[in-house]
PDB file of N, CA and C in Angstrom:
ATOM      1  N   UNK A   1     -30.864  22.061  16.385  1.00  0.00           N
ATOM      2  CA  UNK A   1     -30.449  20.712  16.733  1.00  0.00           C
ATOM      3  C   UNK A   1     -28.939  20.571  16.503  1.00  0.00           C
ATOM      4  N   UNK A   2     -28.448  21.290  16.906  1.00  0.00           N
ATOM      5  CA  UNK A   2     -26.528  21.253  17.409  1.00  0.00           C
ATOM      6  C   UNK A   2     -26.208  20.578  18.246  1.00  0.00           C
ATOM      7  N   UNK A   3     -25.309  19.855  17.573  1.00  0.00           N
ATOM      8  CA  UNK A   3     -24.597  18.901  18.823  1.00  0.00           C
ATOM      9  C   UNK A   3     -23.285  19.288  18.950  1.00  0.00           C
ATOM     10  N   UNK A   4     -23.585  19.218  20.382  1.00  0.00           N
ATOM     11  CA  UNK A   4     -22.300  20.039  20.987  1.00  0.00           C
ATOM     12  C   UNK A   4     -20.477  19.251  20.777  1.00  0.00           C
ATOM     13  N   UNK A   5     -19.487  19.328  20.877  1.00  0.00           N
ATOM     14  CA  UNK A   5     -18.145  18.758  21.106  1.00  0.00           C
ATOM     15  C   UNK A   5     -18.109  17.661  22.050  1.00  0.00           C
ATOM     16  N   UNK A   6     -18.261  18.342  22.868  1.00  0.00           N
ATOM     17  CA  UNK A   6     -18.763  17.271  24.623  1.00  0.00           C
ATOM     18  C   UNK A   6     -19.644  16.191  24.447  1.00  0.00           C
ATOM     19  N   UNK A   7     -20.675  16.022  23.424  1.00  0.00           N
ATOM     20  CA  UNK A   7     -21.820  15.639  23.164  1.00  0.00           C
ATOM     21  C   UNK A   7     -20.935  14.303  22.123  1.00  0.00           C
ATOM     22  N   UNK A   8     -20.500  15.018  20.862  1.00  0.00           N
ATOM     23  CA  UNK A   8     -20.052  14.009  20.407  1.00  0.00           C
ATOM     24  C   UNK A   8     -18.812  13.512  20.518  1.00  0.00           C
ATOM     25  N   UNK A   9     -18.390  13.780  21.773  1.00  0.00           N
ATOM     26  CA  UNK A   9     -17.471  12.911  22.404  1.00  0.00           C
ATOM     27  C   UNK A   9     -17.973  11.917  22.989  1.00  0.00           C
ATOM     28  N   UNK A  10     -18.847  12.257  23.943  1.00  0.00           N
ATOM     29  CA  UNK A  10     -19.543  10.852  24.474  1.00  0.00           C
ATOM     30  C   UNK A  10     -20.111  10.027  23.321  1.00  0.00           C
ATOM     31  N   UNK A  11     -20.842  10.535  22.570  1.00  0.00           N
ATOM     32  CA  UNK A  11     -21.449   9.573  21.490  1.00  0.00           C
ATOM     33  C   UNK A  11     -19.835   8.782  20.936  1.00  0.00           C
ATOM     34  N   UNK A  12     -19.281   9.238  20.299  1.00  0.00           N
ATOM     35  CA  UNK A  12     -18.232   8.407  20.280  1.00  0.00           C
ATOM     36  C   UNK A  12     -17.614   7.007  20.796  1.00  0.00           C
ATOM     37  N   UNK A  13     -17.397   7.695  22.331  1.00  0.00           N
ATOM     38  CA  UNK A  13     -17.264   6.716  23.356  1.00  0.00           C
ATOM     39  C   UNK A  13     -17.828   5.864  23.633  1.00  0.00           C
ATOM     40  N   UNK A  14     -19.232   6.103  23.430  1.00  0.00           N
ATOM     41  CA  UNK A  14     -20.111   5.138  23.430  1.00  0.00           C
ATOM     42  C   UNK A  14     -20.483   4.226  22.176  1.00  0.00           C
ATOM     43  N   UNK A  15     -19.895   4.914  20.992  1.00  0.00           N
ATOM     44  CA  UNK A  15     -19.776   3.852  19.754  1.00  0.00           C
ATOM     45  C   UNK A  15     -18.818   3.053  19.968  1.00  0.00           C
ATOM     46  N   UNK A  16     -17.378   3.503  20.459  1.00  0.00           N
ATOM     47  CA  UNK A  16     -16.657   2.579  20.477  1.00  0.00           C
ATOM     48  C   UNK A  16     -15.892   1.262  21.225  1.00  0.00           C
ATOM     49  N   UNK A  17     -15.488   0.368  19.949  1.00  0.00           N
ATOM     50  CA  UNK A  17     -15.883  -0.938  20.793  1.00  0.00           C
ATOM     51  C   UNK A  17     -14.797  -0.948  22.158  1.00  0.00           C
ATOM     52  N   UNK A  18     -13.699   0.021  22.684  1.00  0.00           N
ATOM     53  CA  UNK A  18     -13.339   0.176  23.591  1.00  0.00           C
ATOM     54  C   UNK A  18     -13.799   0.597  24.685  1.00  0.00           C
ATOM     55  N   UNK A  19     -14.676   1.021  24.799  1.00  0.00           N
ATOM     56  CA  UNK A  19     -15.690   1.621  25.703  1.00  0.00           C
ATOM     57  C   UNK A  19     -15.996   1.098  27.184  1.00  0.00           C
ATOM     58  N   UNK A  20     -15.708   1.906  28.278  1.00  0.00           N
ATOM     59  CA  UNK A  20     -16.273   1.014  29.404  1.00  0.00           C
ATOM     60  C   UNK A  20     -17.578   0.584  29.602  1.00  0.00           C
ATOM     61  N   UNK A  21     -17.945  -0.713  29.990  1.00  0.00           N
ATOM     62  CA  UNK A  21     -19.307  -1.340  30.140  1.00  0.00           C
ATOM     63  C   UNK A  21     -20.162  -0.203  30.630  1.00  0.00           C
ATOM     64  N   UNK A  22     -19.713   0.113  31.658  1.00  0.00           N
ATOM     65  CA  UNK A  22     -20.487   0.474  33.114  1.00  0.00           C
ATOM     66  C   UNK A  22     -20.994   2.456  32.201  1.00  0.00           C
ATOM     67  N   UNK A  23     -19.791   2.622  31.165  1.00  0.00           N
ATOM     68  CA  UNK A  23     -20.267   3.901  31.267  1.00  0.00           C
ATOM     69  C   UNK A  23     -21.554   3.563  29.638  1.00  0.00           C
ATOM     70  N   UNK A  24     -21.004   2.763  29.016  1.00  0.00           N
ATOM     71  CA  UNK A  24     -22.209   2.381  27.727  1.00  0.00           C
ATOM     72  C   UNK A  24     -23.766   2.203  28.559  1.00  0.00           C
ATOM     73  N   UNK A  25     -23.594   1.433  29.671  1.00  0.00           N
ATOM     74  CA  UNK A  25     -25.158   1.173  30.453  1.00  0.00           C
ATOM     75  C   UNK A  25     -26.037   2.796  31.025  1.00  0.00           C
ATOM     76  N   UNK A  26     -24.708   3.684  31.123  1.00  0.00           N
ATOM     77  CA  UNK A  26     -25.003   4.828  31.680  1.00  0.00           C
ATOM     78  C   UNK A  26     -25.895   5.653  30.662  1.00  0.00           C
ATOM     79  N   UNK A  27     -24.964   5.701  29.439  1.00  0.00           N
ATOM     80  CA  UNK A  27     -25.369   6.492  28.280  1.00  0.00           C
ATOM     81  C   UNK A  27     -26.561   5.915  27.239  1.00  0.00           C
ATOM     82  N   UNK A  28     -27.047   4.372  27.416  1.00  0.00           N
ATOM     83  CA  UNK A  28     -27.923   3.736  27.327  1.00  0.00           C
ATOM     84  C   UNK A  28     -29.529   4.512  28.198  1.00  0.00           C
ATOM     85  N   UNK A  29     -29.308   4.707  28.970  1.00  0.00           N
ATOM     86  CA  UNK A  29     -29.798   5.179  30.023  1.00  0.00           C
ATOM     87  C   UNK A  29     -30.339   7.107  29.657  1.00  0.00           C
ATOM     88  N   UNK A  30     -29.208   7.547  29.079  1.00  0.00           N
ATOM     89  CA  UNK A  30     -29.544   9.107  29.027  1.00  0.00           C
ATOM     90  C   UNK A  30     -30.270   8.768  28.055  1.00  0.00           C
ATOM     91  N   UNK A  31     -30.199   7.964  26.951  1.00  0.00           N
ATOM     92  CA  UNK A  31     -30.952   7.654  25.423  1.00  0.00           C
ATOM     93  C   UNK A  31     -32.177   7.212  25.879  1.00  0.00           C
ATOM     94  N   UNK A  32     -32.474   6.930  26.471  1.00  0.00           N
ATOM     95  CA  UNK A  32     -34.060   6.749  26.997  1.00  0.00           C
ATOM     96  C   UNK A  32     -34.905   7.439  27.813  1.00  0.00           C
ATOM     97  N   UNK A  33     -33.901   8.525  28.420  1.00  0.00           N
ATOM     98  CA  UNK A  33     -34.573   9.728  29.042  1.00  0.00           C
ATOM     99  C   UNK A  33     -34.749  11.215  27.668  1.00  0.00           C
ATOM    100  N   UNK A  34     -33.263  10.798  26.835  1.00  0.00           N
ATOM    101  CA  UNK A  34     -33.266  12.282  25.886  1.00  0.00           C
ATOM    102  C   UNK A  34     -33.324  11.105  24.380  1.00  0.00           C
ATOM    103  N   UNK A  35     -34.775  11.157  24.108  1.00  0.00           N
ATOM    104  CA  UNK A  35     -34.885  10.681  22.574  1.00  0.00           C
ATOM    105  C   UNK A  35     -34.187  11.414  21.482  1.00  0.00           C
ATOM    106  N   UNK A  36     -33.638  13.007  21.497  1.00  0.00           N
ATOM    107  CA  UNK A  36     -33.314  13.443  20.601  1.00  0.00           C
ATOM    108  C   UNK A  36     -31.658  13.346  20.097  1.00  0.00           C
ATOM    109  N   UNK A  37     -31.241  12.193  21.623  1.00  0.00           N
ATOM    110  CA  UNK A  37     -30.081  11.890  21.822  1.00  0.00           C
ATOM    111  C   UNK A  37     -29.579  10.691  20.895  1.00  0.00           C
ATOM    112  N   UNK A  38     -30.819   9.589  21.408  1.00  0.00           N
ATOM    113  CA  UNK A  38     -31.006   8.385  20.319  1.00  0.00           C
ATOM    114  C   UNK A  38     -30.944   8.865  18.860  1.00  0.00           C
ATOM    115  N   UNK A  39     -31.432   9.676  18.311  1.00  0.00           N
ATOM    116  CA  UNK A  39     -30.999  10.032  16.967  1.00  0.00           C
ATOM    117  C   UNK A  39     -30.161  10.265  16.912  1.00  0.00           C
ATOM    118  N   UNK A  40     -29.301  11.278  17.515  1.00  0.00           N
ATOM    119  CA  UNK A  40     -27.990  11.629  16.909  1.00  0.00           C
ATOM    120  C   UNK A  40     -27.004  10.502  17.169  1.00  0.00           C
ATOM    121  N   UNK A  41     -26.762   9.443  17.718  1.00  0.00           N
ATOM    122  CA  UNK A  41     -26.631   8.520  17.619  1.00  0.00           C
ATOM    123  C   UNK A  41     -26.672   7.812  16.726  1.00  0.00           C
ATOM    124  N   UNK A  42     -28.230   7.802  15.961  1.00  0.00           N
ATOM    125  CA  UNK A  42     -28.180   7.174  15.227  1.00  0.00           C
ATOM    126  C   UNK A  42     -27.701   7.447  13.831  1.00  0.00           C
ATOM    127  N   UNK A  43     -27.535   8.983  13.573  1.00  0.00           N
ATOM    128  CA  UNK A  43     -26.856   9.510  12.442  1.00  0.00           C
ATOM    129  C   UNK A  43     -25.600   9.421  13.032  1.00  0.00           C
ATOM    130  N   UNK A  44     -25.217   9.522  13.621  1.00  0.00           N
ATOM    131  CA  UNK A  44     -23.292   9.343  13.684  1.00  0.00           C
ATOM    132  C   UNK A  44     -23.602   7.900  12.809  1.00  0.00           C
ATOM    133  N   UNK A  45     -23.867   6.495  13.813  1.00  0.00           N
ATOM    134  CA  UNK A  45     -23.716   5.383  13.058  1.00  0.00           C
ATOM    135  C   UNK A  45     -23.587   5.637  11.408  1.00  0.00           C
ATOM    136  N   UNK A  46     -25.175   6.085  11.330  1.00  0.00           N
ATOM    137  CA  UNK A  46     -24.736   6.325   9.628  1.00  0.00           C
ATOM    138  C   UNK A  46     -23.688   6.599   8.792  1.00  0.00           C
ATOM    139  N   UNK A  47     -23.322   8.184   9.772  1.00  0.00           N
ATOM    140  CA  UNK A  47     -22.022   9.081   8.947  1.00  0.00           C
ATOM    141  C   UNK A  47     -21.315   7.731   9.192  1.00  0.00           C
ATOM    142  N   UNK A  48     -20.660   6.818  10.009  1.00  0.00           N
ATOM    143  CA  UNK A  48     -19.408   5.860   9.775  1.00  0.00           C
ATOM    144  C   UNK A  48     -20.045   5.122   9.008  1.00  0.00           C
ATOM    145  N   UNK A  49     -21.229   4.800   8.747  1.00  0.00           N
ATOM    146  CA  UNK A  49     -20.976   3.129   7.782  1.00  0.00           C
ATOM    147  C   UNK A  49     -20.953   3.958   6.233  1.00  0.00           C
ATOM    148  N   UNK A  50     -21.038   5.122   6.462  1.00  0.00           N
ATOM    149  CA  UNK A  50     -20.737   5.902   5.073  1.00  0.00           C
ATOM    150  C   UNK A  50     -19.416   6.076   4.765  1.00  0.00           C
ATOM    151  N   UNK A  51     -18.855   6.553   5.982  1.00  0.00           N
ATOM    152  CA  UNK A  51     -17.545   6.610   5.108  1.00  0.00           C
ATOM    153  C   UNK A  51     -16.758   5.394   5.192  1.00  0.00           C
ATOM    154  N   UNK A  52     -17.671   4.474   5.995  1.00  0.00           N
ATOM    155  CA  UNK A  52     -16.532   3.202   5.858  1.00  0.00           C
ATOM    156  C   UNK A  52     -16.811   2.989   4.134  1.00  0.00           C
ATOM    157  N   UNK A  53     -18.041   2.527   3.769  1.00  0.00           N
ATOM    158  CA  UNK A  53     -18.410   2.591   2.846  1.00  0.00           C
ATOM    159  C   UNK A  53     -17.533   2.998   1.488  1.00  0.00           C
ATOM    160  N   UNK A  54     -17.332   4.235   2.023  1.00  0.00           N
ATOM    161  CA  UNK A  54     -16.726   5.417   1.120  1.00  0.00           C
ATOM    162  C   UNK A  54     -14.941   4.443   0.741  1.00  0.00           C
ATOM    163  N   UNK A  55     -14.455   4.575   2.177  1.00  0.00           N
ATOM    164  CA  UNK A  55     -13.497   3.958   2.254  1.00  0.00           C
ATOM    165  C   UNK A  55     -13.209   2.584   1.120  1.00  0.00           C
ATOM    166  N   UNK A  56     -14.325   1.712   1.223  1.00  0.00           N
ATOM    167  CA  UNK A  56     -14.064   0.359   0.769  1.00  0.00           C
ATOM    168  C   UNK A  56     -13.888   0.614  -0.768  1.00  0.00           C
ATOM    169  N   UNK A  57     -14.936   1.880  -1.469  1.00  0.00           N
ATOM    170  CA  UNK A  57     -15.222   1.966  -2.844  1.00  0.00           C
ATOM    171  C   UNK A  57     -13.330   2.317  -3.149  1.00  0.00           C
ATOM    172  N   UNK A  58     -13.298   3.376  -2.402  1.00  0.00           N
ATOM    173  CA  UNK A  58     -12.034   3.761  -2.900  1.00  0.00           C
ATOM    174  C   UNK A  58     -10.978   2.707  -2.896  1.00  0.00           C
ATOM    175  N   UNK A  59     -10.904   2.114  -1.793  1.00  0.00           N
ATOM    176  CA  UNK A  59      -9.766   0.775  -1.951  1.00  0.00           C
ATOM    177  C   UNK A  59     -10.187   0.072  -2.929  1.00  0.00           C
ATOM    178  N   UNK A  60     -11.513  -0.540  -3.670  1.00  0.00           N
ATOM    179  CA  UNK A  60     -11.777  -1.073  -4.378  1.00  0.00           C
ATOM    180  C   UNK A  60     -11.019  -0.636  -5.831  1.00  0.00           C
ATOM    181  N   UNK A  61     -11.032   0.721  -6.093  1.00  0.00           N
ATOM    182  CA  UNK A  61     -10.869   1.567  -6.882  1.00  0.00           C
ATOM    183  C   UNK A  61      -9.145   1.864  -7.294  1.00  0.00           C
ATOM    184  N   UNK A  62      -8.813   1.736  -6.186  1.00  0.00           N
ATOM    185  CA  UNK A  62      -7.374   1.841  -6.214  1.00  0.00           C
ATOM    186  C   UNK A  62      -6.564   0.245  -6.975  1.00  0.00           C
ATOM    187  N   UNK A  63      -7.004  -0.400  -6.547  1.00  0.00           N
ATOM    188  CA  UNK A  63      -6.758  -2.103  -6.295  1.00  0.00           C
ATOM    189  C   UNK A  63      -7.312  -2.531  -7.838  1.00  0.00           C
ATOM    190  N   UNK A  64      -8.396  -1.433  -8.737  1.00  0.00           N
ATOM    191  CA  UNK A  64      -8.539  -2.270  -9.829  1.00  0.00           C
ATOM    192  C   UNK A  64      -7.545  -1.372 -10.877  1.00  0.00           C
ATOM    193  N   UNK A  65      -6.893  -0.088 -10.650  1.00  0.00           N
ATOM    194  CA  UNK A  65      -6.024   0.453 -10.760  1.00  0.00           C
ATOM    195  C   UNK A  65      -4.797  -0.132 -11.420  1.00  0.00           C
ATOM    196  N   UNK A  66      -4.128  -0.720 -10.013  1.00  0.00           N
ATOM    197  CA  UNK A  66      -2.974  -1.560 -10.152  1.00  0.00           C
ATOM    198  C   UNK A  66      -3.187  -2.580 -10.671  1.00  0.00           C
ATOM    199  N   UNK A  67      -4.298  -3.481 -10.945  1.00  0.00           N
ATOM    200  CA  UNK A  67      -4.580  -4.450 -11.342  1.00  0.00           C
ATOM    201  C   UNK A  67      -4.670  -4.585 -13.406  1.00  0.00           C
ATOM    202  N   UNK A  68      -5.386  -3.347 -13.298  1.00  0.00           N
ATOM    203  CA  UNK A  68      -5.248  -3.089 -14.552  1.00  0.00           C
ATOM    204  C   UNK A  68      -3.654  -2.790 -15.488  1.00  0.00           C
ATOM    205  N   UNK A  69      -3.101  -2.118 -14.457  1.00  0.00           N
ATOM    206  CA  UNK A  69      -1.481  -1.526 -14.919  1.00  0.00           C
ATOM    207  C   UNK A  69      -0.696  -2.462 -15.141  1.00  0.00           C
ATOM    208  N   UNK A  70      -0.886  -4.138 -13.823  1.00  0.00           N
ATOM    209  CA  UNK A  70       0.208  -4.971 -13.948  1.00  0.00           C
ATOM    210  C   UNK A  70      -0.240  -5.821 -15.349  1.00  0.00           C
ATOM    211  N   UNK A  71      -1.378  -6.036 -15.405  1.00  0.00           N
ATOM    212  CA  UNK A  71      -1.846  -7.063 -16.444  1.00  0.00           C
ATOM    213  C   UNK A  71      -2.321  -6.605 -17.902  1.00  0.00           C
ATOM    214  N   UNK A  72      -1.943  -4.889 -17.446  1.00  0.00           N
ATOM    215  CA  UNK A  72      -2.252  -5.097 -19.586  1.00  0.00           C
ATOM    216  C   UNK A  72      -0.815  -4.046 -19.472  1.00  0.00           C
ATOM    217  N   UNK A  73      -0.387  -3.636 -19.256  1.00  0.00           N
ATOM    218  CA  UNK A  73       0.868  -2.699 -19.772  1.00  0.00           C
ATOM    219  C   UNK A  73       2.004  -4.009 -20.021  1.00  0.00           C
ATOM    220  N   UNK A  74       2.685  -3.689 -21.126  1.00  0.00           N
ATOM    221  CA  UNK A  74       3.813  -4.282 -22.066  1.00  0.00           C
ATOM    222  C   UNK A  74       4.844  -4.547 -20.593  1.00  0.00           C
ATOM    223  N   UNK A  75       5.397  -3.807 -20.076  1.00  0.00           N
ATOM    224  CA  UNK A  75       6.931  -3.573 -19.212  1.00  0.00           C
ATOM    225  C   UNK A  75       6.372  -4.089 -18.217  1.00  0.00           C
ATOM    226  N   UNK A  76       5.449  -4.607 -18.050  1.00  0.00           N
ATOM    227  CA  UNK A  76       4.726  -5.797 -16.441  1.00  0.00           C
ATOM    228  C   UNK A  76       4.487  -7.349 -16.892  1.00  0.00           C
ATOM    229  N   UNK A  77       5.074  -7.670 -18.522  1.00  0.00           N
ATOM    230  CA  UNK A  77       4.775  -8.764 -18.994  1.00  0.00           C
ATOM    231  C   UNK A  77       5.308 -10.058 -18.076  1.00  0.00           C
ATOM    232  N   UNK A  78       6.397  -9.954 -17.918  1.00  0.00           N
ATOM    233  CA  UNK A  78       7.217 -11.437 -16.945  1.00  0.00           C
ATOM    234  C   UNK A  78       6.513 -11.102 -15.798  1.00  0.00           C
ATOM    235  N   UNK A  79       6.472  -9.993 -15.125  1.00  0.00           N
ATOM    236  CA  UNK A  79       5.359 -10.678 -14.006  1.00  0.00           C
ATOM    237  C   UNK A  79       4.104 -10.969 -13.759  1.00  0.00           C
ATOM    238  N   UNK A  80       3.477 -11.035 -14.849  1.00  0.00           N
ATOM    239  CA  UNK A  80       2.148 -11.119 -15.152  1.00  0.00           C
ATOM    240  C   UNK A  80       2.433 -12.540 -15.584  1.00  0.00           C
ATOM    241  N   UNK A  81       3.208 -13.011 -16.376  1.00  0.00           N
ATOM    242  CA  UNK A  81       3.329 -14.423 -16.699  1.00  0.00           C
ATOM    243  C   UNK A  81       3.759 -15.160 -15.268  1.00  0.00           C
ATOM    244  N   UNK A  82       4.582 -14.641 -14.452  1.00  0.00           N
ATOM    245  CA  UNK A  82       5.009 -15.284 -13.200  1.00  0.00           C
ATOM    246  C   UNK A  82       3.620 -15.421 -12.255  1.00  0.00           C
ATOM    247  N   UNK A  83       2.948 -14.565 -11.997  1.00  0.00           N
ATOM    248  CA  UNK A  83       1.630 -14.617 -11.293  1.00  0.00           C
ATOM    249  C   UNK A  83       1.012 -15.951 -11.910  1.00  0.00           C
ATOM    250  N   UNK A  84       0.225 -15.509 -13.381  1.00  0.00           N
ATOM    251  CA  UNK A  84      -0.241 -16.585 -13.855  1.00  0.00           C
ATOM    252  C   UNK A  84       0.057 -18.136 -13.777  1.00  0.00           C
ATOM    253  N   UNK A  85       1.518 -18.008 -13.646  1.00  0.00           N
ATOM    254  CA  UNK A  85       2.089 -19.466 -13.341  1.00  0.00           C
ATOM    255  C   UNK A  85       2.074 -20.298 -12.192  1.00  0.00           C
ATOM    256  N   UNK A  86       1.989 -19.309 -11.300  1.00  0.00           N
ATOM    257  CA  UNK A  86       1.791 -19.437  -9.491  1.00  0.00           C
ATOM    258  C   UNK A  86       0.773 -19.750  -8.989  1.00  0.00           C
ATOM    259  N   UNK A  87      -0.317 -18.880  -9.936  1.00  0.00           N
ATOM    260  CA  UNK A  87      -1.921 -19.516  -9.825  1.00  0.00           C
ATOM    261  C   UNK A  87      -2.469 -20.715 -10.577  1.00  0.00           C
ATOM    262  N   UNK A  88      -1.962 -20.993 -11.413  1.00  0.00           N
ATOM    263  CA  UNK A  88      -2.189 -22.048 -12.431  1.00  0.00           C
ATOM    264  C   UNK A  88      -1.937 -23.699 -11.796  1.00  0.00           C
ATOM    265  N   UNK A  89      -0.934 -23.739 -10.738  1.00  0.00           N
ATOM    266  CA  UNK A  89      -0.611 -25.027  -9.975  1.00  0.00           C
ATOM    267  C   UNK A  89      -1.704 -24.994  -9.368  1.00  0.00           C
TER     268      UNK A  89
END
C-alpha cells in the first residue's frame, strides 16, 4: 500500500483550500470508484492535523518560555512592572 509522488500530489491538491472546483468534483469521483484512495486521504488529513497539532504544542511551549524569562528574571523587572501597569487600567 505505497503511495506513489503523483498520487500524493493530487491528494494534496485536493486538500487544498486553493484547489480548482471542477478538479476536487473529479477526484471526489476517483474516491468512490478507488476506496483505497479514500483512506489515504484520510491519513494525509490526519498526518496534518498532527503536525498542526504538533506545531501549536510547540508555539505553546516556546511562548511559556519567554513568558517565564520576562516575569521572573531580576534584569526584566521595569518591564514587567510596565506591562503590569498597562494591563491594570
Amino acid at each position: 500500500m505505497k503511495t506513489s509522488w503523483n498520487e500524493l500530489r493530487v491528494i494534496e491538491n485536493y486538500l487544498s483550500p486553493d484547489g480548482e472546483p471542477a478538479d476536487q468534483v473529479l477526484f471526489e469521483a476517483r474516491m468512490i470508484l478507488q476506496p483505497e484512495l479514500k483512506e489515504r486521504v484520510y491519513w494525509q488529513k490526519r498526518t496534518y492535523n498532527m503536525i498542526q497539532q504538533y506545531g501549536r504544542q510547540q508555539l505553546r511551549s516556546e511562548i511559556a518560555k519567554v513568558h517565564d524569562l520576562l516575569f521572573s528574571a531580576p534584569e526584566h523587572r521595569s518591564f514587567r512592572q510596565k506591562m503590569l501597569r498597562l494591563f491594570r487600567k
